[in-house]
PDB file of N, CA and C in Angstrom:
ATOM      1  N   UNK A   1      89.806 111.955  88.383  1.00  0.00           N
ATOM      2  CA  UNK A   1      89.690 111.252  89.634  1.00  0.00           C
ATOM      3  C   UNK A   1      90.622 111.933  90.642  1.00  0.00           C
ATOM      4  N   UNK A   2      90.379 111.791  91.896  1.00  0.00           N
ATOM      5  CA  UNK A   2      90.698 112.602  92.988  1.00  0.00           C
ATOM      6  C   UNK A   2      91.133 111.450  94.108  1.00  0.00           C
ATOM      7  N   UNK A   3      92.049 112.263  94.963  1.00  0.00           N
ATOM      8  CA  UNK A   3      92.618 111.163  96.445  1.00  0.00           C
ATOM      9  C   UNK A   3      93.371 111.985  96.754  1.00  0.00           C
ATOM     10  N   UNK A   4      92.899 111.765  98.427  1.00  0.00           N
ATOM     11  CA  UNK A   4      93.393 113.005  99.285  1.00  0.00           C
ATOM     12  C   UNK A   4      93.529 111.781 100.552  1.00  0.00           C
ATOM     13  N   UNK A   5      94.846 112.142 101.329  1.00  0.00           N
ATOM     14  CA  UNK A   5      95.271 111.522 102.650  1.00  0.00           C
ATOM     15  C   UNK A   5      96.205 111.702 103.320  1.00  0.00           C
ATOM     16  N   UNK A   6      95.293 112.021 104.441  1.00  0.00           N
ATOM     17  CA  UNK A   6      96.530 112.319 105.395  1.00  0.00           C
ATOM     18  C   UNK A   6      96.968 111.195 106.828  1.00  0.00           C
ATOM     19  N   UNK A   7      98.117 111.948 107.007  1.00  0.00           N
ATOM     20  CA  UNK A   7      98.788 111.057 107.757  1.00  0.00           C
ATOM     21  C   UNK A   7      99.179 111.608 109.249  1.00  0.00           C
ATOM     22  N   UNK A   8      99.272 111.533 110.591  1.00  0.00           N
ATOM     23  CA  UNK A   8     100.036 112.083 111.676  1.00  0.00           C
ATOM     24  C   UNK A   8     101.676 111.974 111.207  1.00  0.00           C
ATOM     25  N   UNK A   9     102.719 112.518 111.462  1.00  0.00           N
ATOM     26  CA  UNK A   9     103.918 112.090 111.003  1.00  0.00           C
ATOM     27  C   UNK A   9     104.337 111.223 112.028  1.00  0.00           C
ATOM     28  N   UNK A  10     103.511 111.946 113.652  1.00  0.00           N
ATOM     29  CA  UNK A  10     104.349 110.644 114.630  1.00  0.00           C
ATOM     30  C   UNK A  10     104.206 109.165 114.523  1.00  0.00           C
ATOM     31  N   UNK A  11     103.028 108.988 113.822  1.00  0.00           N
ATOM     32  CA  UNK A  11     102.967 107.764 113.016  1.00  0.00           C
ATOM     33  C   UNK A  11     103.672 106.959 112.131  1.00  0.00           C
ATOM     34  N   UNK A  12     104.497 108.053 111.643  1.00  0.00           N
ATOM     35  CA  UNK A  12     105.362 107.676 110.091  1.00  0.00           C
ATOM     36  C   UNK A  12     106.738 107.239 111.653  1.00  0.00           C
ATOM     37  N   UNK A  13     106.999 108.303 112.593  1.00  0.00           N
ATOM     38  CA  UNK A  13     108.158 108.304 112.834  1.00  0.00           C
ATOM     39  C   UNK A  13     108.150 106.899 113.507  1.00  0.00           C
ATOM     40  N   UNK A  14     107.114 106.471 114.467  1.00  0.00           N
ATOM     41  CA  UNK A  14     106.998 105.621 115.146  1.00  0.00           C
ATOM     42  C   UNK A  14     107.423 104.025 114.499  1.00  0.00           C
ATOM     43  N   UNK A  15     106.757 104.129 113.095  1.00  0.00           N
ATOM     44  CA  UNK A  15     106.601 103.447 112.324  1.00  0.00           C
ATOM     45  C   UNK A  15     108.812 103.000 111.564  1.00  0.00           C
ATOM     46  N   UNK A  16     109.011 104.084 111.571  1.00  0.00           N
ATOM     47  CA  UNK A  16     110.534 104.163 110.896  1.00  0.00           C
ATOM     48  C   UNK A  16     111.527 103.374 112.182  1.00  0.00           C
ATOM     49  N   UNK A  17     110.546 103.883 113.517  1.00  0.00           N
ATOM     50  CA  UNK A  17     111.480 103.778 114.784  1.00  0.00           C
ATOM     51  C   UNK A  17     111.849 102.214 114.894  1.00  0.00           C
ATOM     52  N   UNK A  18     110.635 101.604 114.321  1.00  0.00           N
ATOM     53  CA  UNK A  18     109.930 100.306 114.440  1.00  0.00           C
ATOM     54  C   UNK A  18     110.827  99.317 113.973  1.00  0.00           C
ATOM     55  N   UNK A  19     110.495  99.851 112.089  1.00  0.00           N
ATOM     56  CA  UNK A  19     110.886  99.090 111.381  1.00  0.00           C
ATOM     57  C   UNK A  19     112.340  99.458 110.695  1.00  0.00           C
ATOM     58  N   UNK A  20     112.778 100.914 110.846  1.00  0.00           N
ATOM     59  CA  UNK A  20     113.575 101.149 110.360  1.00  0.00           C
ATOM     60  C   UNK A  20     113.447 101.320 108.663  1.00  0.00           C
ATOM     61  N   UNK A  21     114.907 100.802 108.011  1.00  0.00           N
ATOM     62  CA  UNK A  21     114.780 100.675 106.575  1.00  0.00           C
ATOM     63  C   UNK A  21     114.070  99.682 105.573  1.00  0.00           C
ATOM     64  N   UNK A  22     113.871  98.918 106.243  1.00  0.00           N
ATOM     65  CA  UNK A  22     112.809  97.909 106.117  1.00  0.00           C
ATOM     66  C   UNK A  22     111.625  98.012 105.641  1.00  0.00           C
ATOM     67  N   UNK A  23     111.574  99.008 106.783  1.00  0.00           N
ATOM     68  CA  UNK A  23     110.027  99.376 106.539  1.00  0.00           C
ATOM     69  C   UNK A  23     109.513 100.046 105.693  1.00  0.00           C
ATOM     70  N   UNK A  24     110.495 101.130 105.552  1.00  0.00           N
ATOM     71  CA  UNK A  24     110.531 102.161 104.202  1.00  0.00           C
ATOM     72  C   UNK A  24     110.815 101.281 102.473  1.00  0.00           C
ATOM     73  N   UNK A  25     111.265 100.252 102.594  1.00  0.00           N
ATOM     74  CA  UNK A  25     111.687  99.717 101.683  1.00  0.00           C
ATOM     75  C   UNK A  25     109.961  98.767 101.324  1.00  0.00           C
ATOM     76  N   UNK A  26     109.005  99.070 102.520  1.00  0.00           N
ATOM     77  CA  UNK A  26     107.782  98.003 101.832  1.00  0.00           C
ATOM     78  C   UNK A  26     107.203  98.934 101.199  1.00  0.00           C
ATOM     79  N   UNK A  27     107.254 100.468 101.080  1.00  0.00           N
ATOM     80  CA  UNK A  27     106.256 101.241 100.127  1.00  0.00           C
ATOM     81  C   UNK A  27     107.102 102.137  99.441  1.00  0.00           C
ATOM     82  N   UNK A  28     108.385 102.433  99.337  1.00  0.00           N
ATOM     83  CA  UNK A  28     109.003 103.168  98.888  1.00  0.00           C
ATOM     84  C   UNK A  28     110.229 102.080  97.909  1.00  0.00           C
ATOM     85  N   UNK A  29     110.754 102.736  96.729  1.00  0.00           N
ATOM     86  CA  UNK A  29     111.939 102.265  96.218  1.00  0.00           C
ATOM     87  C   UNK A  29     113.786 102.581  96.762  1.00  0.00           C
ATOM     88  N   UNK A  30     114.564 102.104  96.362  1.00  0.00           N
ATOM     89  CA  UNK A  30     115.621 103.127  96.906  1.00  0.00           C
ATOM     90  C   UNK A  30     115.834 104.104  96.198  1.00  0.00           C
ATOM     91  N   UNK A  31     115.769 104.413  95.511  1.00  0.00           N
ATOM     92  CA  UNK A  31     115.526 106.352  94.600  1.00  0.00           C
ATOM     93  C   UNK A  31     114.465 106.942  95.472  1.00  0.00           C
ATOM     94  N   UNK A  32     113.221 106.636  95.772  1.00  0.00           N
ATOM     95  CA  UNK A  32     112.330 107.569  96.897  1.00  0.00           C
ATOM     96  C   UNK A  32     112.979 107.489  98.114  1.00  0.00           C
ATOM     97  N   UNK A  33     113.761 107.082  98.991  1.00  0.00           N
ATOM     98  CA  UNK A  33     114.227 107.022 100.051  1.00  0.00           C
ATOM     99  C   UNK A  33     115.453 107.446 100.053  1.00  0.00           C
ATOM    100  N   UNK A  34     116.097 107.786  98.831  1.00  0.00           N
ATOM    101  CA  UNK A  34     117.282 108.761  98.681  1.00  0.00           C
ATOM    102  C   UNK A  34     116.304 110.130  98.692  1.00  0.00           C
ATOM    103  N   UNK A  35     115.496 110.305  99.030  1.00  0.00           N
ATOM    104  CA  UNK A  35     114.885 112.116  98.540  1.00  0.00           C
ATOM    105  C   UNK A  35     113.958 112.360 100.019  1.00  0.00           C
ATOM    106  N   UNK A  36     114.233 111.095 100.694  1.00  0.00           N
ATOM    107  CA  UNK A  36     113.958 111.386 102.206  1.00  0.00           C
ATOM    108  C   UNK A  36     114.517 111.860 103.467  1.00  0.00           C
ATOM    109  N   UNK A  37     114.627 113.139 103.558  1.00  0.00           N
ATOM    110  CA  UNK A  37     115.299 114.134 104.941  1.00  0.00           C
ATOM    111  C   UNK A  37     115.019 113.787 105.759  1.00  0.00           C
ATOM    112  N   UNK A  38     113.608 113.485 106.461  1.00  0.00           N
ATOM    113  CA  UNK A  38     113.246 112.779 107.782  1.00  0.00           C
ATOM    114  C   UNK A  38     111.665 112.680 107.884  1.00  0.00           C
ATOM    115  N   UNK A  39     111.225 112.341 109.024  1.00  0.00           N
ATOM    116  CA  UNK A  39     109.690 112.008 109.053  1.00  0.00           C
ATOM    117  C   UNK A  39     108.748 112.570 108.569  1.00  0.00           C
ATOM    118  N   UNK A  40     108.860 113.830 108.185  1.00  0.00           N
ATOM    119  CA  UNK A  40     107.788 114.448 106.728  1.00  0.00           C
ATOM    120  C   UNK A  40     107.869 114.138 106.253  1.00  0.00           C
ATOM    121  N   UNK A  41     109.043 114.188 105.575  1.00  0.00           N
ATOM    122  CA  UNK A  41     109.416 113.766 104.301  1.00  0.00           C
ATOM    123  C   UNK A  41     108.586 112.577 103.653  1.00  0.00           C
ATOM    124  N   UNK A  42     108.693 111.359 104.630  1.00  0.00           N
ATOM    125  CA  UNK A  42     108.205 110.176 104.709  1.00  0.00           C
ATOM    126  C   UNK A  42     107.078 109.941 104.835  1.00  0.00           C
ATOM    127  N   UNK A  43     106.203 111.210 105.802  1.00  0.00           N
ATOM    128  CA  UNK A  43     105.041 110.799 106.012  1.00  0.00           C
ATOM    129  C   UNK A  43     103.883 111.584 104.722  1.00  0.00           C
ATOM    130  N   UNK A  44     104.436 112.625 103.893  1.00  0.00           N
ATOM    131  CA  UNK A  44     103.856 112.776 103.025  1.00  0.00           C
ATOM    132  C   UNK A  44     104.330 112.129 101.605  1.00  0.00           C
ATOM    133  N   UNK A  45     105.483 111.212 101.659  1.00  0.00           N
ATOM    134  CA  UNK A  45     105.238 110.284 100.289  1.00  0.00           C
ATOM    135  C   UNK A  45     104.299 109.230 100.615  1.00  0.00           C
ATOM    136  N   UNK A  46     104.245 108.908 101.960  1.00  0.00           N
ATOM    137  CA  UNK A  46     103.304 107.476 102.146  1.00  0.00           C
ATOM    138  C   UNK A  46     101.465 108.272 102.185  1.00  0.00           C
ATOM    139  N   UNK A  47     101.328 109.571 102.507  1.00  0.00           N
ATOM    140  CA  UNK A  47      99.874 110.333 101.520  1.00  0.00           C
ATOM    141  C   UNK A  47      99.742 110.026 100.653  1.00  0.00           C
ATOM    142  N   UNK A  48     100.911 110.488  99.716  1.00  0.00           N
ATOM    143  CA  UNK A  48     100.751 110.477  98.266  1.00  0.00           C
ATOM    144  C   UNK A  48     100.505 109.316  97.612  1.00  0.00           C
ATOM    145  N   UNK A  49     101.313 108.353  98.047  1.00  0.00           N
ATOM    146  CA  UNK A  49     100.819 106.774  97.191  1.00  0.00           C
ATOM    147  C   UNK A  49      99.477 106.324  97.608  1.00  0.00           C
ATOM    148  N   UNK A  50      99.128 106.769  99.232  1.00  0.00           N
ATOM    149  CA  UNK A  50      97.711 106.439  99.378  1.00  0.00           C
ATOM    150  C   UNK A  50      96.246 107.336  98.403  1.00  0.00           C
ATOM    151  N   UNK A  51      96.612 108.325  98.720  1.00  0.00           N
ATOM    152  CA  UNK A  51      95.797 109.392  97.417  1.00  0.00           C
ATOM    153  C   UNK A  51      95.597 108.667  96.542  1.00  0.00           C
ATOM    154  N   UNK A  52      96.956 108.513  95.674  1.00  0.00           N
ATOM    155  CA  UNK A  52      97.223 108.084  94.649  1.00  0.00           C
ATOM    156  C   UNK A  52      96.280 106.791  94.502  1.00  0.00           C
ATOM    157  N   UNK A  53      96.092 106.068  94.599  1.00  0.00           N
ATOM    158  CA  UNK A  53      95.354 104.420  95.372  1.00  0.00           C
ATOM    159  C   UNK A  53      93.734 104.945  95.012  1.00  0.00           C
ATOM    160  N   UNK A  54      93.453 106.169  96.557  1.00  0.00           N
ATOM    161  CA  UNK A  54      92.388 106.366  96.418  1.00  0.00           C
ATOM    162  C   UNK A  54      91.467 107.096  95.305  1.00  0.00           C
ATOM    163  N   UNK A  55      92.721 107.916  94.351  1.00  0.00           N
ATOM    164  CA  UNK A  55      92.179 108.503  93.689  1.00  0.00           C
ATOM    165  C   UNK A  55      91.839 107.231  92.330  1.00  0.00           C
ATOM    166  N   UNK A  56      92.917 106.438  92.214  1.00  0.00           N
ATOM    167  CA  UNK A  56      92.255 104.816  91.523  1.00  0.00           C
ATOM    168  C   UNK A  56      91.032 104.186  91.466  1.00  0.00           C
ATOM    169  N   UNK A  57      90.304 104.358  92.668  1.00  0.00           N
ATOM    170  CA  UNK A  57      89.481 103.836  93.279  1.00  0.00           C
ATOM    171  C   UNK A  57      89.524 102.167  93.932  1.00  0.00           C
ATOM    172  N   UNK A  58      91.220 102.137  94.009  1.00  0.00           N
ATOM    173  CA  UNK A  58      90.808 100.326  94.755  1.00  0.00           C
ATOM    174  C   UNK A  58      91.970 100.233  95.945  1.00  0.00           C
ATOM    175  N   UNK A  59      92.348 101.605  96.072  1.00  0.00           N
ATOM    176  CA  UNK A  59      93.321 101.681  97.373  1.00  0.00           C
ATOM    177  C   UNK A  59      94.349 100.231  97.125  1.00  0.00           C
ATOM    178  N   UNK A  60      95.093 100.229  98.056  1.00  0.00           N
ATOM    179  CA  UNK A  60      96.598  99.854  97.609  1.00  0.00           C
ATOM    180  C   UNK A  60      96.178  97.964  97.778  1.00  0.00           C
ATOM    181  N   UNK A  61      96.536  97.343  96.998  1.00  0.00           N
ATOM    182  CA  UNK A  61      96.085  96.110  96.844  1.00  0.00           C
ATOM    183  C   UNK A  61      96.843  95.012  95.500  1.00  0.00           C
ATOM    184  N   UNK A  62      95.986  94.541  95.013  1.00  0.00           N
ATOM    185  CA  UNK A  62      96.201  93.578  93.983  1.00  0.00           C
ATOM    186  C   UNK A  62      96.464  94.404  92.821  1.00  0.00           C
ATOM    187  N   UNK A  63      95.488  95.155  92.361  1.00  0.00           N
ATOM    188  CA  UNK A  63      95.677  96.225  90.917  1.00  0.00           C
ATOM    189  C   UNK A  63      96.202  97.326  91.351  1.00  0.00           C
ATOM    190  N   UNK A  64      97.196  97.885  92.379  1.00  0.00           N
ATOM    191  CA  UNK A  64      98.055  98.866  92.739  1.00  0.00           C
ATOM    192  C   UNK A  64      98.384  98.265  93.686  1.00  0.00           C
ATOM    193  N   UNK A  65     100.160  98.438  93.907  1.00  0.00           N
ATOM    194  CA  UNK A  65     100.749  98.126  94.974  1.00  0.00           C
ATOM    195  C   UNK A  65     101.375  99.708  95.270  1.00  0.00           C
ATOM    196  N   UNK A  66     102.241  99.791  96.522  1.00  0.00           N
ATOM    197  CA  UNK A  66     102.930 100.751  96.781  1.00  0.00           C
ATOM    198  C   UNK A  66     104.035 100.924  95.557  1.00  0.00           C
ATOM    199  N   UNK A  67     104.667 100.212  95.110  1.00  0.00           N
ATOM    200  CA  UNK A  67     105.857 100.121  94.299  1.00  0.00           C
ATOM    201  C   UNK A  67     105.511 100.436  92.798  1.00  0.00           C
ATOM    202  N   UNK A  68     104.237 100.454  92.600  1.00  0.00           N
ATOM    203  CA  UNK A  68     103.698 100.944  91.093  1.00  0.00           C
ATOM    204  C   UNK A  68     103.315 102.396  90.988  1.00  0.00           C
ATOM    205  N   UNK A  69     103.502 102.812  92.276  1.00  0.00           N
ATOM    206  CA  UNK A  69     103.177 104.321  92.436  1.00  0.00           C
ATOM    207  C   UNK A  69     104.756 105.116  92.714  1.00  0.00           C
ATOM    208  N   UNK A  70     105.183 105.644  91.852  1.00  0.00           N
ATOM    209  CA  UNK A  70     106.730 106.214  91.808  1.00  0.00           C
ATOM    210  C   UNK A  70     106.981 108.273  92.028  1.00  0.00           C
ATOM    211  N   UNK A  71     107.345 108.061  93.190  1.00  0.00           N
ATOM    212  CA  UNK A  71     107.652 109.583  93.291  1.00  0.00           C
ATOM    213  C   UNK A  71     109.061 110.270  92.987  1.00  0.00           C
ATOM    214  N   UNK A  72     108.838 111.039  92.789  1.00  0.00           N
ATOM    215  CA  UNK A  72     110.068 111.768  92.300  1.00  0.00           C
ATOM    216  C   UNK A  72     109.994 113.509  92.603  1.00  0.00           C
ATOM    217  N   UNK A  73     111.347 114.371  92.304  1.00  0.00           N
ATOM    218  CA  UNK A  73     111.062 115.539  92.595  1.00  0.00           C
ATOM    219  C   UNK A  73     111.475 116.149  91.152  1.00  0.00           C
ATOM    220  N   UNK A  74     110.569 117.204  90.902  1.00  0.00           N
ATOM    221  CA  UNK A  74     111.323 117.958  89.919  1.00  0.00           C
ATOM    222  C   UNK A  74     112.517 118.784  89.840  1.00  0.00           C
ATOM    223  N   UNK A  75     112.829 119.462  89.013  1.00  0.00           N
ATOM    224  CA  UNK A  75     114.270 120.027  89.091  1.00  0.00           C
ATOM    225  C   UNK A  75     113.971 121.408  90.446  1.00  0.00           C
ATOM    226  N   UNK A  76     113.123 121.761  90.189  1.00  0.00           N
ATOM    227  CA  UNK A  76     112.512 122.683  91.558  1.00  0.00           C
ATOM    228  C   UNK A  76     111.949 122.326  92.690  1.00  0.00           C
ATOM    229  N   UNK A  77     112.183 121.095  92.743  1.00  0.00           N
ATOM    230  CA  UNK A  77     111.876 120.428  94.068  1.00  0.00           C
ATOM    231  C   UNK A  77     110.317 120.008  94.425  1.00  0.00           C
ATOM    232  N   UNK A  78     109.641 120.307  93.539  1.00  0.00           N
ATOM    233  CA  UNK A  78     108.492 119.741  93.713  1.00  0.00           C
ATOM    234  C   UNK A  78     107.808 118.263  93.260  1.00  0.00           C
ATOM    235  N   UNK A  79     107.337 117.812  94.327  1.00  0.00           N
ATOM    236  CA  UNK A  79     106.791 116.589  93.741  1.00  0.00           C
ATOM    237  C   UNK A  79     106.266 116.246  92.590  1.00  0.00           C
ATOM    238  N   UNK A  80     106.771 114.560  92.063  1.00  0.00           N
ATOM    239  CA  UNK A  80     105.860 114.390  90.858  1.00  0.00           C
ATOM    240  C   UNK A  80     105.500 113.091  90.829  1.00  0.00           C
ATOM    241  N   UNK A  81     104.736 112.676  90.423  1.00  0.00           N
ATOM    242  CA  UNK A  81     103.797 110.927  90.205  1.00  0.00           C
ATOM    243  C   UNK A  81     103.903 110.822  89.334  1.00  0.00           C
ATOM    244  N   UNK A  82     104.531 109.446  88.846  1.00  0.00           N
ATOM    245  CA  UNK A  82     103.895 108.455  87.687  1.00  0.00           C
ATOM    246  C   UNK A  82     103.736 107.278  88.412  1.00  0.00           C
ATOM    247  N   UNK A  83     103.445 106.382  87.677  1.00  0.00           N
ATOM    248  CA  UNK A  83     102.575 104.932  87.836  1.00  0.00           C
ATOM    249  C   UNK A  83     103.644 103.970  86.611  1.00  0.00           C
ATOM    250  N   UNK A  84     103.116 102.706  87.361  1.00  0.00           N
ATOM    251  CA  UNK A  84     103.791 101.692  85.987  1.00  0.00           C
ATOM    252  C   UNK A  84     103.224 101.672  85.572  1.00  0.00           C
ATOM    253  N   UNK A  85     104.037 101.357  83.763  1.00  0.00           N
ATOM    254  CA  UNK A  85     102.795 100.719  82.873  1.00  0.00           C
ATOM    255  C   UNK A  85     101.836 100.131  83.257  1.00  0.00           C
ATOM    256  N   UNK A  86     101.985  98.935  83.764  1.00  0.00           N
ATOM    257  CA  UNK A  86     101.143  98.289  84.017  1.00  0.00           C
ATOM    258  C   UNK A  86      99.713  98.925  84.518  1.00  0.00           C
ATOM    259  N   UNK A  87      99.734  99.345  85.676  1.00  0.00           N
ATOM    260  CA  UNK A  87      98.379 100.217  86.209  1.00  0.00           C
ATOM    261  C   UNK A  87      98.635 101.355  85.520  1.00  0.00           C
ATOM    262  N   UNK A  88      99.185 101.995  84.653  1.00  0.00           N
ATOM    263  CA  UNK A  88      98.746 103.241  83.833  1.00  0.00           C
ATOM    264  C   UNK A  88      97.825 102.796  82.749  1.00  0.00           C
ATOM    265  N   UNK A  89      97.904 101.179  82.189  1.00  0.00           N
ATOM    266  CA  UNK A  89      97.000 100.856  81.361  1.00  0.00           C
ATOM    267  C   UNK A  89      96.091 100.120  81.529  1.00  0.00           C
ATOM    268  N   UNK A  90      96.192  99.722  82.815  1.00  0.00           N
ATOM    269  CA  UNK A  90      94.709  98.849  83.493  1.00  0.00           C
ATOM    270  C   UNK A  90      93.749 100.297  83.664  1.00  0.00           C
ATOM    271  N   UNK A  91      94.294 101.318  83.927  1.00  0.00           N
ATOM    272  CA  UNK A  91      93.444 102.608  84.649  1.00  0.00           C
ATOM    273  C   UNK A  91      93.015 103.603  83.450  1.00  0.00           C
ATOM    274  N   UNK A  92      94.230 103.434  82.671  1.00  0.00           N
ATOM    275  CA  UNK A  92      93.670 103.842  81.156  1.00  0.00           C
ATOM    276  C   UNK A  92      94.156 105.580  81.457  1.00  0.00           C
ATOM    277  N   UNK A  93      95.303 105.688  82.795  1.00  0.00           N
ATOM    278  CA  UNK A  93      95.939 107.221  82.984  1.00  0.00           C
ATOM    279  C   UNK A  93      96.694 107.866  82.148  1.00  0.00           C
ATOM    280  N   UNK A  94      96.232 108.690  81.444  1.00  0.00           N
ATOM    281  CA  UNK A  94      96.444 109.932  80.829  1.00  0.00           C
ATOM    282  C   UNK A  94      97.582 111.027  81.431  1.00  0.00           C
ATOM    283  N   UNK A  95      97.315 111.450  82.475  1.00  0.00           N
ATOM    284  CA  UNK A  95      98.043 112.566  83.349  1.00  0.00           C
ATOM    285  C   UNK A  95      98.287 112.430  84.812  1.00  0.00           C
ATOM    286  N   UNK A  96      99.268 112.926  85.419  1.00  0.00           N
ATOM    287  CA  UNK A  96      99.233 112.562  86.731  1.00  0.00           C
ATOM    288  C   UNK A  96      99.538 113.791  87.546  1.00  0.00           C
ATOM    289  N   UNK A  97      98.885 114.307  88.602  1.00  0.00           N
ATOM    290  CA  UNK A  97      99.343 115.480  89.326  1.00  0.00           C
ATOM    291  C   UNK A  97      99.224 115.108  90.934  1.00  0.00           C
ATOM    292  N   UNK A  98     100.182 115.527  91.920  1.00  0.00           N
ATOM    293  CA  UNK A  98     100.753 115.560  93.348  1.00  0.00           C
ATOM    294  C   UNK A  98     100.978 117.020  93.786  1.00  0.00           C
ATOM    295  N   UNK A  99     100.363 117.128  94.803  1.00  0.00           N
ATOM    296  CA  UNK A  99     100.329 118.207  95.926  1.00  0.00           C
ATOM    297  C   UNK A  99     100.518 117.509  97.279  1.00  0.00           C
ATOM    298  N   UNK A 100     101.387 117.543  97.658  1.00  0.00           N
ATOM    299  CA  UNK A 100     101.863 117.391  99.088  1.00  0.00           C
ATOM    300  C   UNK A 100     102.301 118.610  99.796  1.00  0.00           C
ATOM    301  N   UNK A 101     101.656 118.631 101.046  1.00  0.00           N
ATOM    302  CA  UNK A 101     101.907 119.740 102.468  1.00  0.00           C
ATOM    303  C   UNK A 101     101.938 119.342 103.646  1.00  0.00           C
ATOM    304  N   UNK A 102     102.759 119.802 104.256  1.00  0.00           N
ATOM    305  CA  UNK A 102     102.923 119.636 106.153  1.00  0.00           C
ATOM    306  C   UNK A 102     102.265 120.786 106.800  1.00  0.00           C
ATOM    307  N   UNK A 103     101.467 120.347 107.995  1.00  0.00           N
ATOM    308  CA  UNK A 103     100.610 121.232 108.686  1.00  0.00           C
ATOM    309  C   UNK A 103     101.061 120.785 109.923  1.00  0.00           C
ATOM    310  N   UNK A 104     101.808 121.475 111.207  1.00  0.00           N
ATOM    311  CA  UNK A 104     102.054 120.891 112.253  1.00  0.00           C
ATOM    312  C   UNK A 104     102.419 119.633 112.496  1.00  0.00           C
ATOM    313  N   UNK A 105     101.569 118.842 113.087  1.00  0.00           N
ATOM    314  CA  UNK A 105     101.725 117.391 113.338  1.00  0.00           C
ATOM    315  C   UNK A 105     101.345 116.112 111.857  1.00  0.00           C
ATOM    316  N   UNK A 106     100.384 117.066 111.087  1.00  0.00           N
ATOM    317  CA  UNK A 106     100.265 116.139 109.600  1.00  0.00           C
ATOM    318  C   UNK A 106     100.944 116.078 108.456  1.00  0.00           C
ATOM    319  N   UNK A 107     101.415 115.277 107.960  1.00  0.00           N
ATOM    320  CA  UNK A 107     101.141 115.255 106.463  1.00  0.00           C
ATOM    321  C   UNK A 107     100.044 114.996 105.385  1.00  0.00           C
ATOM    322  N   UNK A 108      99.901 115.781 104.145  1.00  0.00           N
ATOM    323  CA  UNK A 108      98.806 115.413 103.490  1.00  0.00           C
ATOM    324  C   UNK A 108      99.114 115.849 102.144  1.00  0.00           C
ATOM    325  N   UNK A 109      98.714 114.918 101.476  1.00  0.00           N
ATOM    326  CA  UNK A 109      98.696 114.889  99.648  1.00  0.00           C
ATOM    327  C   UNK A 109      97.580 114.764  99.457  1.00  0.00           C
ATOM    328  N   UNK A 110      97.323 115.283  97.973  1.00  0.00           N
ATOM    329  CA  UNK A 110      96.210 115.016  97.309  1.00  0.00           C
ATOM    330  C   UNK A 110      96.759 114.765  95.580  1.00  0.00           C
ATOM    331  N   UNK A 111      95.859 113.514  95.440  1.00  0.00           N
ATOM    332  CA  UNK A 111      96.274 113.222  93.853  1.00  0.00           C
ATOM    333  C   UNK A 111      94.947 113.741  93.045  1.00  0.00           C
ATOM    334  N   UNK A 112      95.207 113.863  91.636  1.00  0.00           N
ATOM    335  CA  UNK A 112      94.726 114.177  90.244  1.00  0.00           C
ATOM    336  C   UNK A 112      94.945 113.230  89.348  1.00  0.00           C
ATOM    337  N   UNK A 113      94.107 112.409  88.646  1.00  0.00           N
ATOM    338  CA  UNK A 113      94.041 111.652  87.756  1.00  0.00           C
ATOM    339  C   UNK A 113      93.622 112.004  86.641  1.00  0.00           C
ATOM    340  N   UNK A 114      93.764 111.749  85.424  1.00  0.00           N
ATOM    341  CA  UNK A 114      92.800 112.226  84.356  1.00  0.00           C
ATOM    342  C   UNK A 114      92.949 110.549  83.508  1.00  0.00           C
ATOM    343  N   UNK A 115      92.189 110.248  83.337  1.00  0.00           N
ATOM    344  CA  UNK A 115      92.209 108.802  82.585  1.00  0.00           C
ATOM    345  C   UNK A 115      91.078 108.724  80.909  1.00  0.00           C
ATOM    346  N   UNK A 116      91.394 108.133  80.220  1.00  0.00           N
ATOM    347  CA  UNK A 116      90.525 107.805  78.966  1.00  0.00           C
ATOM    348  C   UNK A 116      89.069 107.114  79.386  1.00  0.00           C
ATOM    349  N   UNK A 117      87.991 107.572  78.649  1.00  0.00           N
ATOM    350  CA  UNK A 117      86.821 107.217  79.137  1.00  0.00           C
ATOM    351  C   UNK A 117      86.825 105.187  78.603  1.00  0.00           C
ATOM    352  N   UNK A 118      86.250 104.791  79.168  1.00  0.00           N
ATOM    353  CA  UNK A 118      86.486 103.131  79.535  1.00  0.00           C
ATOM    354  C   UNK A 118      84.818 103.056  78.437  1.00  0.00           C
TER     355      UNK A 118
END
């Protein structure tokens, strides 16, 4: 399964301007918001959990929230996804892969799922 989304960042920034830490605190944990430099940063983890969602197939809701979708960086700095138990075994996920990039004014991720046949 697949999910791809992008974001404007002036959106993310507008959005931070708004709400501040607050706001970051409704889709992010405080470990993801320790690994946040500034409005990229931000506007391609909030791709990634959406991907992530879409690549689910039920976008962010009742059987995925923002907070069940967990980013992290590897020791080389590259992004990585897991999921909670919980939706790793409602979804029946196997593997998880994240690609996030900045293009000018966007951010954009794309997720990879691999799940057990149902």
């Amino acid at each position: 399964m697949i999910g791809i989304d992008l974001i404007k960042i002036d959106r993310m920034k507008h959005f931070i301007e708004r709400f501040g830490d607050r706001g970051l605190h409704k889709f992010l944990s405080t470990n993801e918001i320790a690994l946040i430099k500034n409005n990229r940063n931000a506007a391609g983890f909030w791709a990634a959990k959406e991907a992530c969602a879409k690549a689910l197939g039920c976008g962010i809701g009742a059987e995925c929230g923002f907070h069940d979708i967990i980013l992290s960086k590897t020791p080389k700095g590259a992004p990585h996804i897991t999921l909670t138990p919980k939706v790793r075994d409602y979804f029946g996920i196997t593997d998880t892969s994240v690609s996030i990039t900045h293009d000018g004014d966007y951010a954009i991720a794309v997720v990879a799922l691999e799940h057990t046949k149902r």
